[in-house]
Protein backbone atom coordinates (compact mmCIF):
# COMPACT_ATOMS: atom_id res chain seq x y z
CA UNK A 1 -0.78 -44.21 21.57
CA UNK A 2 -3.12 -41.82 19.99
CA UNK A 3 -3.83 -39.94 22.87
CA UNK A 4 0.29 -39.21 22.35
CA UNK A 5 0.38 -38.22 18.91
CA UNK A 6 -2.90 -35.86 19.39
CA UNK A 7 -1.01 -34.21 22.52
CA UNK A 8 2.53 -34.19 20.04
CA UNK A 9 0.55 -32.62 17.23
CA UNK A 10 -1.55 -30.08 19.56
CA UNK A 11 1.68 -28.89 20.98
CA UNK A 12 3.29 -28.51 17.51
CA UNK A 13 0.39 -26.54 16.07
CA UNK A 14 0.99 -24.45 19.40
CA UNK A 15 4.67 -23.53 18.74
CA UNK A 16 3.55 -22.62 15.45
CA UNK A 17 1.33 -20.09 16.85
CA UNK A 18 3.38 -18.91 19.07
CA UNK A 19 6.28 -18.27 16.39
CA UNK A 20 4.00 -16.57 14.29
CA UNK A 21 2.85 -14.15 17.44
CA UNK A 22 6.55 -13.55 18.35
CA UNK A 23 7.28 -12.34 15.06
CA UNK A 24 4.61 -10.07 14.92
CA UNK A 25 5.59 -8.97 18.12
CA UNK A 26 9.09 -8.17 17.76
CA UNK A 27 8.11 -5.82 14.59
CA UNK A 28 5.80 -4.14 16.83
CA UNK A 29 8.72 -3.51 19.53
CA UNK A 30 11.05 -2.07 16.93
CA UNK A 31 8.58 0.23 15.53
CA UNK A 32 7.78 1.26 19.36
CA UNK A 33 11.81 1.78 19.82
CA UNK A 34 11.29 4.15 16.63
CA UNK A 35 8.89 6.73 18.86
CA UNK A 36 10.67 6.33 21.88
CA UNK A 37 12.87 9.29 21.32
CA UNK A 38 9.61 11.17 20.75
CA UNK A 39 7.75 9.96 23.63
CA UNK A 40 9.96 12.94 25.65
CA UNK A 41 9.48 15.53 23.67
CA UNK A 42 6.83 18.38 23.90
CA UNK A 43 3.62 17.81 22.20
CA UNK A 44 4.41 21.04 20.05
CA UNK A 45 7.73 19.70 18.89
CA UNK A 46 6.36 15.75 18.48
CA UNK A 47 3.77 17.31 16.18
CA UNK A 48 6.84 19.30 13.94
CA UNK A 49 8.60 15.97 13.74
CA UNK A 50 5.55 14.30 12.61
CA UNK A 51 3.67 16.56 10.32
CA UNK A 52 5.24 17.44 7.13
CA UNK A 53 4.77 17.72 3.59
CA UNK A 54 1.71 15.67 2.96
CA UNK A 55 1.17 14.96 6.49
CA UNK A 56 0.42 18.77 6.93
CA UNK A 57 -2.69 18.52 4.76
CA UNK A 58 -4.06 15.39 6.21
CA UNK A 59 -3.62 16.89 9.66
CA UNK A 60 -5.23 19.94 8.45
CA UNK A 61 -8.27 18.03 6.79
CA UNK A 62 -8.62 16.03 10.34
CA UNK A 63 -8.42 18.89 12.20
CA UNK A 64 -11.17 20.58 10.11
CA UNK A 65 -13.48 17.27 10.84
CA UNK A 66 -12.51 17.01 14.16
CA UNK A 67 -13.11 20.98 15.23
CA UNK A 68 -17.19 21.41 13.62
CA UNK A 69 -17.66 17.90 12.70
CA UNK A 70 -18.29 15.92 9.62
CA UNK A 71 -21.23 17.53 8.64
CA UNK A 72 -18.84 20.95 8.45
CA UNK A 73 -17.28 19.77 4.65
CA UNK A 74 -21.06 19.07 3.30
CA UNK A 75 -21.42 22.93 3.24
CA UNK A 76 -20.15 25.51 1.09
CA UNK A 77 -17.49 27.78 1.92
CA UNK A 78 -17.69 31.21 2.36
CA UNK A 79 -15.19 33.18 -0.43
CA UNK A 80 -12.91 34.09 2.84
CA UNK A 81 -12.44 29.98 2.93
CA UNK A 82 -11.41 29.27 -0.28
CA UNK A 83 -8.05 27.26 1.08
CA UNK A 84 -10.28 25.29 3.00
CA UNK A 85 -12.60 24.26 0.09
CA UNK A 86 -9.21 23.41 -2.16
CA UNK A 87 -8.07 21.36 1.01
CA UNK A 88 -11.16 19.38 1.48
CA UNK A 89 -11.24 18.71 -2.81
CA UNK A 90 -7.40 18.15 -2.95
CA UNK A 91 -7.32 15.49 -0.61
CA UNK A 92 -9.82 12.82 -0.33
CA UNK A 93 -11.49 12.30 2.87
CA UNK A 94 -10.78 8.47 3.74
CA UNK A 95 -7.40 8.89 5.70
CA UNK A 96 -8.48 12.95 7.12
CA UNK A 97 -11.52 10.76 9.09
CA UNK A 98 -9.26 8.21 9.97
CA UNK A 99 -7.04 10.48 11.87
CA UNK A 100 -10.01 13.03 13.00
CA UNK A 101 -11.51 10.19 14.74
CA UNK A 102 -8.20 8.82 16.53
CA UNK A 103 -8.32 12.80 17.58
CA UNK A 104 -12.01 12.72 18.72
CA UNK A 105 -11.50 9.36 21.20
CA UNK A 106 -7.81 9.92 21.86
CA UNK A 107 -6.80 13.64 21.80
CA UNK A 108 -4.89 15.19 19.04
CA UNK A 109 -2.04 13.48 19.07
CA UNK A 110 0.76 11.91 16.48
CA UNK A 111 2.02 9.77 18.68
CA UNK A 112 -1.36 7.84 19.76
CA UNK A 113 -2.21 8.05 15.61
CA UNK A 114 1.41 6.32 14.98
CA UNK A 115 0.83 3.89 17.98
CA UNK A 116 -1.97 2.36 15.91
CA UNK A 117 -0.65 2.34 12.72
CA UNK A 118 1.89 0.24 14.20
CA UNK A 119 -0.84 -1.95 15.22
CA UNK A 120 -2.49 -1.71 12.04
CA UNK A 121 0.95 -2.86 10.20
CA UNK A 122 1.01 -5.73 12.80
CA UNK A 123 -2.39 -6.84 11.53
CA UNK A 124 -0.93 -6.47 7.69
CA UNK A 125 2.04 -8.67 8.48
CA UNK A 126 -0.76 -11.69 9.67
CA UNK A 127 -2.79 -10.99 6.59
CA UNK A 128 0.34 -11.60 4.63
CA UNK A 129 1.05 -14.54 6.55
CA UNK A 130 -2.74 -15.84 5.96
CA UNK A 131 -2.55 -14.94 2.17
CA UNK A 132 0.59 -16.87 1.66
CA UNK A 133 -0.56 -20.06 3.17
CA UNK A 134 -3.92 -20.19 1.43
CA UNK A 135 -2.12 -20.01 -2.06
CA UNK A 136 0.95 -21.91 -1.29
CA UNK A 137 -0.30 -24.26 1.46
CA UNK A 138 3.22 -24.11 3.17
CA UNK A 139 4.10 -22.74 6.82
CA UNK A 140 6.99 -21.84 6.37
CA UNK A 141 6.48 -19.71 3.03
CA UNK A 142 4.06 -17.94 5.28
CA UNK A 143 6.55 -17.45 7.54
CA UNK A 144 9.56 -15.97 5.80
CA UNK A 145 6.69 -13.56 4.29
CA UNK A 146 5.52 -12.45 8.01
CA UNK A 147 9.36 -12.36 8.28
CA UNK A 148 10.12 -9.81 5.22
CA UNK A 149 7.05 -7.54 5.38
CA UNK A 150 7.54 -6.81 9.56
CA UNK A 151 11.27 -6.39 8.89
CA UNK A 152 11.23 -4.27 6.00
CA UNK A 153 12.31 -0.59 6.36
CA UNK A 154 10.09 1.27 4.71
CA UNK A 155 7.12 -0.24 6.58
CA UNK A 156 8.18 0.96 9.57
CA UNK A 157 9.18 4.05 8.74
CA UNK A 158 5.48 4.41 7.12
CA UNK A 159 4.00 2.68 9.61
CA UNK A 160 5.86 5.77 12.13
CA UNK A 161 4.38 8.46 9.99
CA UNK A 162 1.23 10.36 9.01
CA UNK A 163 1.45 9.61 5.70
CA UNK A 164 -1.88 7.60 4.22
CA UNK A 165 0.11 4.42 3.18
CA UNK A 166 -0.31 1.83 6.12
CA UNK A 167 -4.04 2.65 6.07
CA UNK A 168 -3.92 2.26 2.29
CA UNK A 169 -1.97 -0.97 2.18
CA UNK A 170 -3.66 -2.28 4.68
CA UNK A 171 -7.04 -2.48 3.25
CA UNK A 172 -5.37 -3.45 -0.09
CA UNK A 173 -4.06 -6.29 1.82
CA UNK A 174 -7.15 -7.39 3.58
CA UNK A 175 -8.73 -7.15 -0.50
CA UNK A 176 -6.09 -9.67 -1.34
CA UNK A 177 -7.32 -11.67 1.36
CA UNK A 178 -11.01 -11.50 0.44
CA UNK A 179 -9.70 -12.42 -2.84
CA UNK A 180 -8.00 -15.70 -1.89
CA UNK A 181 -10.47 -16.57 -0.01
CA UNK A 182 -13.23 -16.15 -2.58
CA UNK A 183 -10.63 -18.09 -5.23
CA UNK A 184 -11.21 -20.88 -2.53
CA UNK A 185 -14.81 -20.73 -1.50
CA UNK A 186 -16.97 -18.66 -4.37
CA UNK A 187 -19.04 -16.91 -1.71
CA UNK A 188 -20.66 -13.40 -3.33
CA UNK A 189 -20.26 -12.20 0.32
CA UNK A 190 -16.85 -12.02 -0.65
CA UNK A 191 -16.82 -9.93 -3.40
CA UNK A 192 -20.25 -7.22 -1.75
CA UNK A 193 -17.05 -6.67 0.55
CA UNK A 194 -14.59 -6.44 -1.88
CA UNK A 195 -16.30 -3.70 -3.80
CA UNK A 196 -16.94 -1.41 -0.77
CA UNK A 197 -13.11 -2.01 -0.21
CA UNK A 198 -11.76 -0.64 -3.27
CA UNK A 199 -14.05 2.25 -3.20
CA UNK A 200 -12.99 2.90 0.55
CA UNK A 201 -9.63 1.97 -0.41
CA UNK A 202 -9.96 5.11 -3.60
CA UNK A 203 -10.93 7.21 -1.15
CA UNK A 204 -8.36 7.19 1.44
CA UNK A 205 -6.07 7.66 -1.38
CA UNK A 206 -6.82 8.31 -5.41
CA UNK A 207 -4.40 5.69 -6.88
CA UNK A 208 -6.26 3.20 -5.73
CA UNK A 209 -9.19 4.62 -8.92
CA UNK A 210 -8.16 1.84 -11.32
CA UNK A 211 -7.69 -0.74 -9.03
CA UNK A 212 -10.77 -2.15 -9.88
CA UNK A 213 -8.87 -4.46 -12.44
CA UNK A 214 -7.99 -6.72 -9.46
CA UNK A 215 -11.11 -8.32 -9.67
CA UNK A 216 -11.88 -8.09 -13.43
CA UNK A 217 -8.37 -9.71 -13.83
CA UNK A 218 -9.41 -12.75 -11.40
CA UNK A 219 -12.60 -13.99 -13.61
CA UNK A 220 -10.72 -13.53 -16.94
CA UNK A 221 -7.59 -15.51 -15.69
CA UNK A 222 -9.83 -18.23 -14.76
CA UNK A 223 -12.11 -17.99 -17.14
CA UNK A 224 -11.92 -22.04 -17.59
CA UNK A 225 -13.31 -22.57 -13.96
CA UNK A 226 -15.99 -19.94 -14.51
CA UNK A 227 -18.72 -18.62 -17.47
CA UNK A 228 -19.03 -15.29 -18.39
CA UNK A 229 -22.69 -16.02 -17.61
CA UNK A 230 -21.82 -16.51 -14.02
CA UNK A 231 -18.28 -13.78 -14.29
CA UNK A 232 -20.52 -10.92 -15.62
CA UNK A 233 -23.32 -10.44 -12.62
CA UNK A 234 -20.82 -10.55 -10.49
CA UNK A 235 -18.89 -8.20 -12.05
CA UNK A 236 -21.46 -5.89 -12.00
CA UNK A 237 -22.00 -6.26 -8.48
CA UNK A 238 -18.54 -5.15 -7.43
CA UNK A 239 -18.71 -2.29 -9.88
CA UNK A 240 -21.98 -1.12 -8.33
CA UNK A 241 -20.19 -1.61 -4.56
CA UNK A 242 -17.39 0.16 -5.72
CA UNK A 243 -19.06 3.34 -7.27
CA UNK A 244 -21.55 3.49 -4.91
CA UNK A 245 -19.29 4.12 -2.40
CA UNK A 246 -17.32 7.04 -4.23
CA UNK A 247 -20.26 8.28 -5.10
CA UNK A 248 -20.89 10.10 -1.72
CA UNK A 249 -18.13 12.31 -2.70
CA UNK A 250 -18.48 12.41 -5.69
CA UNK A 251 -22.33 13.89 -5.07
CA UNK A 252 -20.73 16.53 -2.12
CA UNK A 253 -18.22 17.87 -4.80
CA UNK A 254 -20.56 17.79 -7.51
CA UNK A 255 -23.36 19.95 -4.86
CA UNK A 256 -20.70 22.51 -4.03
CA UNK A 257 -18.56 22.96 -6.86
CA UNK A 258 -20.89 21.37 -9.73
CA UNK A 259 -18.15 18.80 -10.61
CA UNK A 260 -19.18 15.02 -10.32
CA UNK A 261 -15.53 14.26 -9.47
CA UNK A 262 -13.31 12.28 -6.93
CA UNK A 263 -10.23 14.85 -6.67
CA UNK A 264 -9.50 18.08 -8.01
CA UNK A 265 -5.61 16.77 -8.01
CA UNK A 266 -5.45 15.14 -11.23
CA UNK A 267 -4.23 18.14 -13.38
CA UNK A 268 -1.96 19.31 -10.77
CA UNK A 269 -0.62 15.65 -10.57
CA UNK A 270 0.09 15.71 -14.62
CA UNK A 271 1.24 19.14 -15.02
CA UNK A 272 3.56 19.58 -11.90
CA UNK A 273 4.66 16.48 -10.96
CA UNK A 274 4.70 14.45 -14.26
CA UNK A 275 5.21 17.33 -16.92
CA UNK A 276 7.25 19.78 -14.35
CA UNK A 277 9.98 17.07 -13.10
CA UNK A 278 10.31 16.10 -16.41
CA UNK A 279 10.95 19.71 -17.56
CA UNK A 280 13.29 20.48 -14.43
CA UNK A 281 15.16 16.83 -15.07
CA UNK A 282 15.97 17.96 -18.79
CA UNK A 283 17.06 21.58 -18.70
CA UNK A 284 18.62 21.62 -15.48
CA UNK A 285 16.54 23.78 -13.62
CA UNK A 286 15.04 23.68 -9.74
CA UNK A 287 11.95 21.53 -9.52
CA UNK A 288 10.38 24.20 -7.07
CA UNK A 289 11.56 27.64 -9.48
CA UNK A 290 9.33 25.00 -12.52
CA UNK A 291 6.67 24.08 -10.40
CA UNK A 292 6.21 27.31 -9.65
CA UNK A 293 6.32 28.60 -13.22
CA UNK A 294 4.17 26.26 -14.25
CA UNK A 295 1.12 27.02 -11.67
CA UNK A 296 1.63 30.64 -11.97
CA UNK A 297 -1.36 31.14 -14.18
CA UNK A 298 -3.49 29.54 -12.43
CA UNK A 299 -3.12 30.90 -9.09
CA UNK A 300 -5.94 33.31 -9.57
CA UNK A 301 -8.55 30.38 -10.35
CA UNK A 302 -11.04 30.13 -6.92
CA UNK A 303 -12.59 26.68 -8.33
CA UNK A 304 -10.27 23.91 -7.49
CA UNK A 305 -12.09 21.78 -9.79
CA UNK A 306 -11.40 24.19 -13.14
CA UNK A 307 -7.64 25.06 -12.22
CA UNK A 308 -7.78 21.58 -12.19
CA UNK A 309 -8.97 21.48 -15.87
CA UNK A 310 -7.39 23.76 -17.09
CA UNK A 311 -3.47 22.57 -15.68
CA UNK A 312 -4.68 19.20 -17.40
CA UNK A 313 -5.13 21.07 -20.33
CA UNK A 314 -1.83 22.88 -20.23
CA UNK A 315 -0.42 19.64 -19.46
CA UNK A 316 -1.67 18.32 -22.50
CA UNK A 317 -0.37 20.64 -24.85
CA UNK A 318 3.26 20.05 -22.97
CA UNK A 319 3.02 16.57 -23.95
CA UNK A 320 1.64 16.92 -27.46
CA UNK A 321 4.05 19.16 -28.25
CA UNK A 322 7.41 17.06 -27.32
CA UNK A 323 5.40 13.27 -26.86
CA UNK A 324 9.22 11.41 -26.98
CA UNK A 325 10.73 14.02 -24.33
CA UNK A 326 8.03 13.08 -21.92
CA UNK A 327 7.63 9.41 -22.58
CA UNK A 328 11.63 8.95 -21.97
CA UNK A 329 11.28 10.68 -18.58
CA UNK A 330 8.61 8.42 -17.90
CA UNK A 331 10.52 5.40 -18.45
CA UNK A 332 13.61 6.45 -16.53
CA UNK A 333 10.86 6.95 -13.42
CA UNK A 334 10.10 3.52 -14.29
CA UNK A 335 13.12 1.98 -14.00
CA UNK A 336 14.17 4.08 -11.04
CA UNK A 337 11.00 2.71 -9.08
CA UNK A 338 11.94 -0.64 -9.94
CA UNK A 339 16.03 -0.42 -8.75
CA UNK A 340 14.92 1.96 -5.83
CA UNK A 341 17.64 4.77 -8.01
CA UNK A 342 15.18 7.23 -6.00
CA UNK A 343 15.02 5.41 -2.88
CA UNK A 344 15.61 8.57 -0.19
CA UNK A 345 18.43 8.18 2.81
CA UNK A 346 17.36 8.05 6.49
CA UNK A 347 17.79 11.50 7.34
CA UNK A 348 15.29 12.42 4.78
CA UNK A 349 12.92 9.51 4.51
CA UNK A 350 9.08 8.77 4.68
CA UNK A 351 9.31 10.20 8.52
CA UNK A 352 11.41 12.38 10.41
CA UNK A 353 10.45 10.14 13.30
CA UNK A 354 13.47 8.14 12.03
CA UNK A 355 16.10 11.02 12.09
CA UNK A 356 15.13 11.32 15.92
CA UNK A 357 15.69 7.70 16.72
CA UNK A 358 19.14 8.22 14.51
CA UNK A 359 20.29 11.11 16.15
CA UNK A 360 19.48 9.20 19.58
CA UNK A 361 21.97 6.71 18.63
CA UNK A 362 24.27 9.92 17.17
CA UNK A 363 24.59 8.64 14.29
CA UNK A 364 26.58 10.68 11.30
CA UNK A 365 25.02 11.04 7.41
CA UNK A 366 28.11 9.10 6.16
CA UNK A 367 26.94 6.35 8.27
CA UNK A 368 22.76 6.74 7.20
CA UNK A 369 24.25 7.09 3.89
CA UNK A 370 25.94 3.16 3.90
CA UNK A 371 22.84 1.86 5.51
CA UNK A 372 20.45 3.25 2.72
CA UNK A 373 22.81 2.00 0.51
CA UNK A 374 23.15 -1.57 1.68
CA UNK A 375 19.33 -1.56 1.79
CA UNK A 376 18.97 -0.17 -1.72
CA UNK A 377 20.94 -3.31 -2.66
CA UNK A 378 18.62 -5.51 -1.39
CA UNK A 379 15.68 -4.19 -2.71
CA UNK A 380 17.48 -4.76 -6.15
CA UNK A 381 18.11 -8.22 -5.07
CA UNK A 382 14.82 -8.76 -4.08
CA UNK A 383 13.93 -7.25 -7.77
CA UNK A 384 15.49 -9.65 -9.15
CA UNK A 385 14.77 -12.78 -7.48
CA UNK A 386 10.97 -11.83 -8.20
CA UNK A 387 11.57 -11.71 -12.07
CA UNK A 388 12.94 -15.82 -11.26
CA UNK A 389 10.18 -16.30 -9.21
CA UNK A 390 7.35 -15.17 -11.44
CA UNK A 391 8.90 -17.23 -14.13
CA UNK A 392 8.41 -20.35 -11.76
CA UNK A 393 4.73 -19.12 -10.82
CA UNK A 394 4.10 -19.06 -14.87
CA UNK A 395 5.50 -22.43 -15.64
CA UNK A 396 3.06 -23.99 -12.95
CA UNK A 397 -0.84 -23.88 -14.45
CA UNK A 398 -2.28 -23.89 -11.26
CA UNK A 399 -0.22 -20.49 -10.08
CA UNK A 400 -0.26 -18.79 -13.55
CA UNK A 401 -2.83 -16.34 -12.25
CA UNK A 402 -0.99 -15.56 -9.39
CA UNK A 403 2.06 -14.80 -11.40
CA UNK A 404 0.14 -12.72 -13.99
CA UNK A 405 -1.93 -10.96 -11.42
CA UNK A 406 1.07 -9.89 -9.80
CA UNK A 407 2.65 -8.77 -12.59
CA UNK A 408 -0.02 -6.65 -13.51
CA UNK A 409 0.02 -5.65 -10.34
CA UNK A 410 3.38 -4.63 -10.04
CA UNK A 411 3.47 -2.73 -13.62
CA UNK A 412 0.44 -0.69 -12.07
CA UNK A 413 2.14 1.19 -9.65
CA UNK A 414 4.94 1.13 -11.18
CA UNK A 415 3.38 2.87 -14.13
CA UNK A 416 1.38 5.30 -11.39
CA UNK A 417 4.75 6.55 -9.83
CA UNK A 418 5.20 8.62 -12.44
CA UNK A 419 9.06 10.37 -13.55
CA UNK A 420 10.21 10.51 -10.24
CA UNK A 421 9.85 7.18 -9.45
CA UNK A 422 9.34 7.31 -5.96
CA UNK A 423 9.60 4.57 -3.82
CA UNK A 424 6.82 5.82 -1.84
CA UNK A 425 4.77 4.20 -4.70
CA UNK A 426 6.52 0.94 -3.86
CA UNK A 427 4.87 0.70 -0.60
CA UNK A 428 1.46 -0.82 -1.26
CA UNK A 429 3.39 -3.49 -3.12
CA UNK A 430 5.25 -4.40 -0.08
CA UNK A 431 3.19 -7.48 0.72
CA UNK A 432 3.23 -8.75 -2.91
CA UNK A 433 6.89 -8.62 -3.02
CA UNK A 434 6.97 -10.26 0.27
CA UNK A 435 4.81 -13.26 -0.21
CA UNK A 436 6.36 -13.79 -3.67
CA UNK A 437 10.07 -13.34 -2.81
CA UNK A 438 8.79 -16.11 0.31
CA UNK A 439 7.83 -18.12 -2.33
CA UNK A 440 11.22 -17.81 -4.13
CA UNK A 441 13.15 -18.53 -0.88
CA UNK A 442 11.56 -21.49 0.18
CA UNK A 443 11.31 -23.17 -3.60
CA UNK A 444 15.39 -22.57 -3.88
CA UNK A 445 15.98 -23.80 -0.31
CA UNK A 446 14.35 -27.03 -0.75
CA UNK A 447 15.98 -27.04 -3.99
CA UNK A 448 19.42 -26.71 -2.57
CA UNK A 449 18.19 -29.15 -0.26
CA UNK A 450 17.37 -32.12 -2.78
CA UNK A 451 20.80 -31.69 -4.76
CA UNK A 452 22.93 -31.97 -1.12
CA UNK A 453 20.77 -35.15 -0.35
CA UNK A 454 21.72 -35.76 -3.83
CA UNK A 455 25.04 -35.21 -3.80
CA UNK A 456 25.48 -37.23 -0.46
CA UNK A 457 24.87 -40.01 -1.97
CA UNK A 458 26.76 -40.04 -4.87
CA UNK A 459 29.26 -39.65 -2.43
CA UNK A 460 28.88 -42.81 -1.03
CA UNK A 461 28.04 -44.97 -4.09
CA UNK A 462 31.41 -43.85 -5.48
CA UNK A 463 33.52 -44.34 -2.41
């Protein structure tokens, strides 16, 4: 009899498994249908379809790597190099040696560099699943969370592009699992790893700079289960992890330029594409003809590093001089991120991988134009039914941190997408809105469930 209900359990456990792995594997075959139109195409003209905007740069960085090697951005350039030097301090290196070494054991090649982000996303979508069931403790939770995050349109389209954000949320994810599992077990191991993450994490892309919060956040939001004698060492520790892992870059720029600094992006971020869309949203104007204006005097300046300082500067006296005009702006990009008012169409989205596997199915704007707008309303949807389900995370004591962390979270990159509110921002927060809105799904459902048991029998005493 035991022997039975060992074999009944083993082959339940089993089919669990094997749900999970068919999920993951059906996301992986729809992002693979995505490249197939590609997969026929010339190398020259898969490379165009891939490599754009800030996938030009990347490329460029990798190539640079890839070409004389890593030691070749350690050295100075020569004055006849200048683009190169304000490529290699533009862009960190993190996601350029990511793609330089897919290059140096694979070829140059988008497709092979896409084939493993896909792979990559797979391996997100189990740590989501993982994550979910160590703070919820329910299968299924963990399930529709697998479910969202592989079905979810922007991750494939990211996932199918040469952009920096599936390497980016990816390690964010895998620090959310370190996390949880450090909440559970309180090994030190956990958090040595945690701090190398988040300055790895900074590296492949600079947003990730204040993300350092995520752990400071933990120890004060459970401050009852642990001292500050015991929170504060360990604190430190991460902190040392973390900056002494940006500090290799942070020593190269500060060697070759004499700046002890991450990025030399900063003041172009403010002045351009804070201060400049702001200016181009409010008087009408092209963003490109104010962009332009705006870096004009600065296009002389060989030190990436000071042009950087000094657009901060100019960028400063912008916002001194009109503080309301700018905050406004900022608070429209706000809500924008948070109703997806920006969210981009198909034809123009995070890849152009996706307007081949469109015009494959010859599919017209009008049509592209419904879809993004059907999916726009369920992001809002999905908005929504997070603010309910962070409500229900507060009221319980023992998921209050959760619920505050993610809100914190959440108001982050919110706050770091800036006046345009793009819903490229939104990305890395993919996996929070899936495990929560999981959450949200499966509470309701067994909800709706109680009341029709409810209700049944009602029914019956009253007949």
């Amino acid at each position: 009899m035991f022997k039975q209900a060992n074999k009944s359990l083993l082959v339940y456990s089993n089919s669990k498994h094997y749900l999970v792995i068919g999920i993951i594997l059906i996301g992986i075959v729809i992002r693979l249908v995505m490249l197939e139109p590609l997969t026929s195409l010339p190398q020259e003209l898969q490379q165009k379809l891939t490599l754009f905007s800030d996938a030009q740069g990347y490329h460029r960085f990798a190539m640079l790597i890839y070409e004389y090697g890593i030691n070749a951005i350690f050295h100075k350039f020569p004055a006849n190099e200048q683009d190169l030097a304000q490529l290699t301090t533009f862009r960190t290196p993190g996601y350029p040696l990511f793609l330089a070494t897919i290059y140096r054991i694979f070829g140059v090649s988008s497709l092979i560099v896409c084939f493993i982000q896909i792979l990559l996303d797979a391996l997100t979508g189990l740590m989501i699943f993982y994550i979910t069931k160590l703070i919820f403790k329910n299968f299924r939770t963990a399930l529709i969370a697998l479910s969202l995050y592989i079905s979810n349109p922007l991750a494939i389209a990211y996932s199918t592009s040469l952009y920096a954000e599936c390497f980016f949320t990816a390690l964010l994810t895998l620090i959310f699992l370190l996390l949880a599992k450090y909440w559970k077990l309180h090994s030190d191991y956990y958090l040595i790893a945690i701090g190398l993450l988040l300055g790895i994490l900074t590296l492949i892309k600079p947003i990730g700079m204040y993300l350092l919060f995520i752990p400071l956040i933990f120890w004060v939001l459970n401050f009852k289960a642990i001292s500050w004698k015991q929170a504060l060492p360990r604190m430190l520790l991460v902190l040392i992890c973390f900056l002494g892992t940006l500090s290799i870059w942070q020593i190269r720029n500060y060697q070759l330029f004499g700046h002890y600094s991450l990025t030399s992006q900063m003041g172009r971020e403010i002045l351009v594409w804070r201060i400049g869309t702001c200016e181009a949203w409010t008087t009408n104007h092209p963003k490109e003809a104010v962009w332009a204006d705006l870096q004009a005097p600065f296009n002389n300046i060989a030190d990436p590093f000071e042009r950087s300082k000094q657009e901060g500067a100019l960028a400063w006296q912008h916002f001194q001089a009109e503080p309301l005009r700018y905050l406004d702006c900022h608070l429209k990009g706000v809500k924008n991120f948070f109703f997806y008012k920006n969210l981009i169409s198909a034809r123009s989205s995070a890849t152009r991988v996706s307007n081949t596997f469109l015009d494959s199915f010859k599919m017209n704007l009008a049509s592209e134009e419904y879809l993004s707008r059907i999916y726009q309303r369920c992001l809002q949807f999905q908005i929504l039914l997070l603010i309910g389900v962070l409500v229900l995370l507060v009221k319980d004591s023992r998921l209050r941190p959760v619920a505050i962390f993610s809100i914190l979270l959440i108001l982050y990159f919110a706050n770091m997408a800036g006046i345009d509110g793009y819903s490229r921002y939104s990305f890395p927060l993919i996996p929070t809105y899936s495990i929560l809105t999981a959450y949200g799904f499966n509470y309701f459902a067994e909800q709706l469930q109680v009341q029709k048991i409810i209700n049944f029998f009602k029914g019956r005493i009253y007949s």
